[in-house]
Protein backbone atom coordinates (compact mmCIF):
# COMPACT_ATOMS: atom_id res chain seq x y z
CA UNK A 1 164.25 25.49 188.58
CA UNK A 2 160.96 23.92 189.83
CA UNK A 3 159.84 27.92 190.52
CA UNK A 4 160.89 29.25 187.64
CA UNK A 5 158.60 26.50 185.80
CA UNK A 6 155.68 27.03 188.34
CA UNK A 7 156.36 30.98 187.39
CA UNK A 8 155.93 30.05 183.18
CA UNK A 9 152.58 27.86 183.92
CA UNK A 10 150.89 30.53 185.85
CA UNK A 11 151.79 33.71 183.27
CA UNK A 12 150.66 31.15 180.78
CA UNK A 13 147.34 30.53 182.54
CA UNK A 14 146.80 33.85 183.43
CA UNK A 15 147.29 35.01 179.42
CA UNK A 16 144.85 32.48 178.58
CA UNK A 17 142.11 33.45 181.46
CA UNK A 18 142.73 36.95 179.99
CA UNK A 19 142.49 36.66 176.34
CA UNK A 20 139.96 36.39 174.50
CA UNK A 21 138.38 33.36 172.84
CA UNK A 22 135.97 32.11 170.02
CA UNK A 23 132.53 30.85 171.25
CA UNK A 24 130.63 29.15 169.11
CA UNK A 25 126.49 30.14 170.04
CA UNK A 26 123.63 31.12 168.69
CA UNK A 27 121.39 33.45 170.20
CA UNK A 28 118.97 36.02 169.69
CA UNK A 29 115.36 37.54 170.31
CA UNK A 30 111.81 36.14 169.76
CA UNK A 31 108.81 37.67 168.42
CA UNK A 32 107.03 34.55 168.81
CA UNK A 33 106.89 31.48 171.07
CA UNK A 34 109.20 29.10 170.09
CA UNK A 35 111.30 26.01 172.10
CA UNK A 36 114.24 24.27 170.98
CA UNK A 37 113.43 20.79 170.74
CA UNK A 38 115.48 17.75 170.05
CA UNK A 39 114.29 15.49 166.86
CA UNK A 40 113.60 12.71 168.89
CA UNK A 41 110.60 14.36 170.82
CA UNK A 42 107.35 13.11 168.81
CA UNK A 43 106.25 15.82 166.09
CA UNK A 44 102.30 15.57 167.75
CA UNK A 45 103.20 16.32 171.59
CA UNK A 46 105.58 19.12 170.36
CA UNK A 47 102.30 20.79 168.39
CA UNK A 48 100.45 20.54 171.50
CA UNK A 49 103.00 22.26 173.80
CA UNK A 50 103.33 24.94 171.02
CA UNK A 51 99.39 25.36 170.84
CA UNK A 52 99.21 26.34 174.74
CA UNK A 53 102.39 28.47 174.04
CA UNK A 54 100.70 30.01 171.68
CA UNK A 55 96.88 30.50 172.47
CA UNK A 56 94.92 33.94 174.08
CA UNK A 57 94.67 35.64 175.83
CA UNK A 58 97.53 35.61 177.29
CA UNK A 59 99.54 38.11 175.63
CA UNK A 60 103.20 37.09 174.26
CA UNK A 61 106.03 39.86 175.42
CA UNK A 62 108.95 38.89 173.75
CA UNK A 63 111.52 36.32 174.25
CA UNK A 64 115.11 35.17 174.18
CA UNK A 65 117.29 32.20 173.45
CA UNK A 66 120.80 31.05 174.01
CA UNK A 67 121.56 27.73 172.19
CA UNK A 68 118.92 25.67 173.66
CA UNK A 69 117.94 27.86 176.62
CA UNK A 70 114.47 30.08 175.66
CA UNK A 71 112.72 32.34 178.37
CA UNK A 72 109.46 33.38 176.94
CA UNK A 73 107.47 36.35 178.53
CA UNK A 74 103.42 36.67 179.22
CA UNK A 75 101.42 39.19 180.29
CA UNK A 76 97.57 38.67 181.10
CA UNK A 77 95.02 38.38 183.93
CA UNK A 78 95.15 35.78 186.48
CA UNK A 79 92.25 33.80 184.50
CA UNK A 80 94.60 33.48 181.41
CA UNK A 81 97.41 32.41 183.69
CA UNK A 82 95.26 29.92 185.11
CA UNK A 83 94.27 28.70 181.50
CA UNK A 84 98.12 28.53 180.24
CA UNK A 85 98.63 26.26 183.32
CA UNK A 86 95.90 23.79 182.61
CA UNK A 87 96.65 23.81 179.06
CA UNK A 88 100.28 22.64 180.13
CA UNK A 89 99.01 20.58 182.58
CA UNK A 90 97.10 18.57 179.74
CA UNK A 91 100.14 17.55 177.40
CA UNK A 92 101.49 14.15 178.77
CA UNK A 93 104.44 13.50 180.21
CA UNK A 94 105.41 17.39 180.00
CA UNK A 95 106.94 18.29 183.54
CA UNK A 96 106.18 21.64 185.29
CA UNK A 97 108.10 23.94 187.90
CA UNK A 98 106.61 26.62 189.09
CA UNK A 99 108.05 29.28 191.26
CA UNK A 100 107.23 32.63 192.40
CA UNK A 101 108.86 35.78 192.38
CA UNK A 102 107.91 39.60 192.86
CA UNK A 103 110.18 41.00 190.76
CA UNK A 104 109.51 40.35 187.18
CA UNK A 105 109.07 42.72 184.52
CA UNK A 106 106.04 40.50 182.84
CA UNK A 107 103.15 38.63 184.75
CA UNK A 108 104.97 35.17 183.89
CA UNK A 109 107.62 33.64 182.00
CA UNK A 110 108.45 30.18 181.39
CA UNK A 111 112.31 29.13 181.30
CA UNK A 112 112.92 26.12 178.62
CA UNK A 113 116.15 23.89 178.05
CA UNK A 114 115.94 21.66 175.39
CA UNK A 115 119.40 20.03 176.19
CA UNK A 116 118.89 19.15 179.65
CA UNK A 117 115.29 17.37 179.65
CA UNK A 118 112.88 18.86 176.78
CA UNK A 119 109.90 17.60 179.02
CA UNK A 120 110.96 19.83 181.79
CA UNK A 121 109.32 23.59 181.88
CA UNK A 122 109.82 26.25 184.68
CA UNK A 123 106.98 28.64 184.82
CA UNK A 124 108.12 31.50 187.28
CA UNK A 125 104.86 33.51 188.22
CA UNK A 126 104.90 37.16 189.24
CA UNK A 127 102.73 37.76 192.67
CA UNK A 128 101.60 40.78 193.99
CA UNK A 129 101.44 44.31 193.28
CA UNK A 130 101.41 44.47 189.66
CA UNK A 131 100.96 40.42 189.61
CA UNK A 132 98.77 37.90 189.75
CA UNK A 133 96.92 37.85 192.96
CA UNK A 134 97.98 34.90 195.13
CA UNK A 135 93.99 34.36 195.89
CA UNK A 136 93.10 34.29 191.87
CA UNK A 137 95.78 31.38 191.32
CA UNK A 138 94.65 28.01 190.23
CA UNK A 139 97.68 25.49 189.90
CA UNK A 140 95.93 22.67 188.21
CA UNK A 141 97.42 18.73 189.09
CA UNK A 142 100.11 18.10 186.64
CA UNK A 143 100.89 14.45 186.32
CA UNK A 144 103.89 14.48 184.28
CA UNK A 145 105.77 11.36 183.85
CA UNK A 146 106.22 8.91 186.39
CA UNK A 147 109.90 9.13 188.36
CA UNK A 148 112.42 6.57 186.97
CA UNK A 149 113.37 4.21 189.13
CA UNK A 150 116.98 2.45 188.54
CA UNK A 151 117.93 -0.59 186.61
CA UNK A 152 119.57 -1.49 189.75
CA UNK A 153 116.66 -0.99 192.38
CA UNK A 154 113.61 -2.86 192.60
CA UNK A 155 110.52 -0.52 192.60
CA UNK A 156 108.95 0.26 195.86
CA UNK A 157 105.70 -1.89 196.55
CA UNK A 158 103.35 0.81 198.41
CA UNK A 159 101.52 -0.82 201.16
CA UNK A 160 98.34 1.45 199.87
């Protein structure tokens, strides 16, 4: 008896793997810069994220979201890389990853998701041939927002 039950669940499973189910999403292409914010994240510091998103001479290539997910495309010179960095690097609190990779079809792109931490940016930068030149990049200090410390933890006194 108990295999001929363990024998139902598992068709049943299988059938369910298999078939084919609504997803709710929303997705679709961008002809512009735009991230998916959340309405708590102040009007002002939004405009000045969008404003470096947005400025030249970098050049916009497209984009695409999923739900909250956006990857936006660039393509310019090392000098407007190095300008698109600083300008992020001036918005508070905004938090930057930056990675390298030498296979991208676009000189950078910048990976957003507004559900996990809307402060958080990943800027993956294309080196080499066809790239920026590792020589001509200038990754400017990006303070960001100071590291939470728990509720439960007192913070560490630095003897310096």
């Amino acid at each position: 008896m108990n295999s001929l039950v363990l024998r139902v669940l598992a068709a049943a499973f299988v059938w369910f793997l298999a078939g084919t189910h609504p997803v709710f999403a929303l997705a679709g292409t961008l002809d512009r810069p735009s991230l998916a914010f959340p309405s708590s994240v102040d009007p002002a510091w939004r405009e000045s994220v969008m404003k470096v998103l947005n400025e030249r001479p970098a050049d916009f290539a497209g984009g695409g979201f999923i739900n909250a997910l956006t990857t936006l495309r660039y393509q310019g010179s090392a000098e407007s890389l190095n300008a698109f960095l600083a300008g992020l690097a001036g918005c508070a609190n905004l938090r930057i990853q930056i990675r390298f990779a030498s296979n991208l079809d676009c000189t950078w792109k910048l990976e957003h998701n507004g559900w996990a931490d809307p402060l958080d940016l990943q800027v993956t930068l294309h080196l080499g041939p066809g790239g920026i030149p590792p020589e001509a990049l200038q990754i400017p200090v990006i303070r960001g927002s100071p590291p939470s410390t728990p509720a439960s933890q007192p913070p560490v006194e630095r003897p310096f």
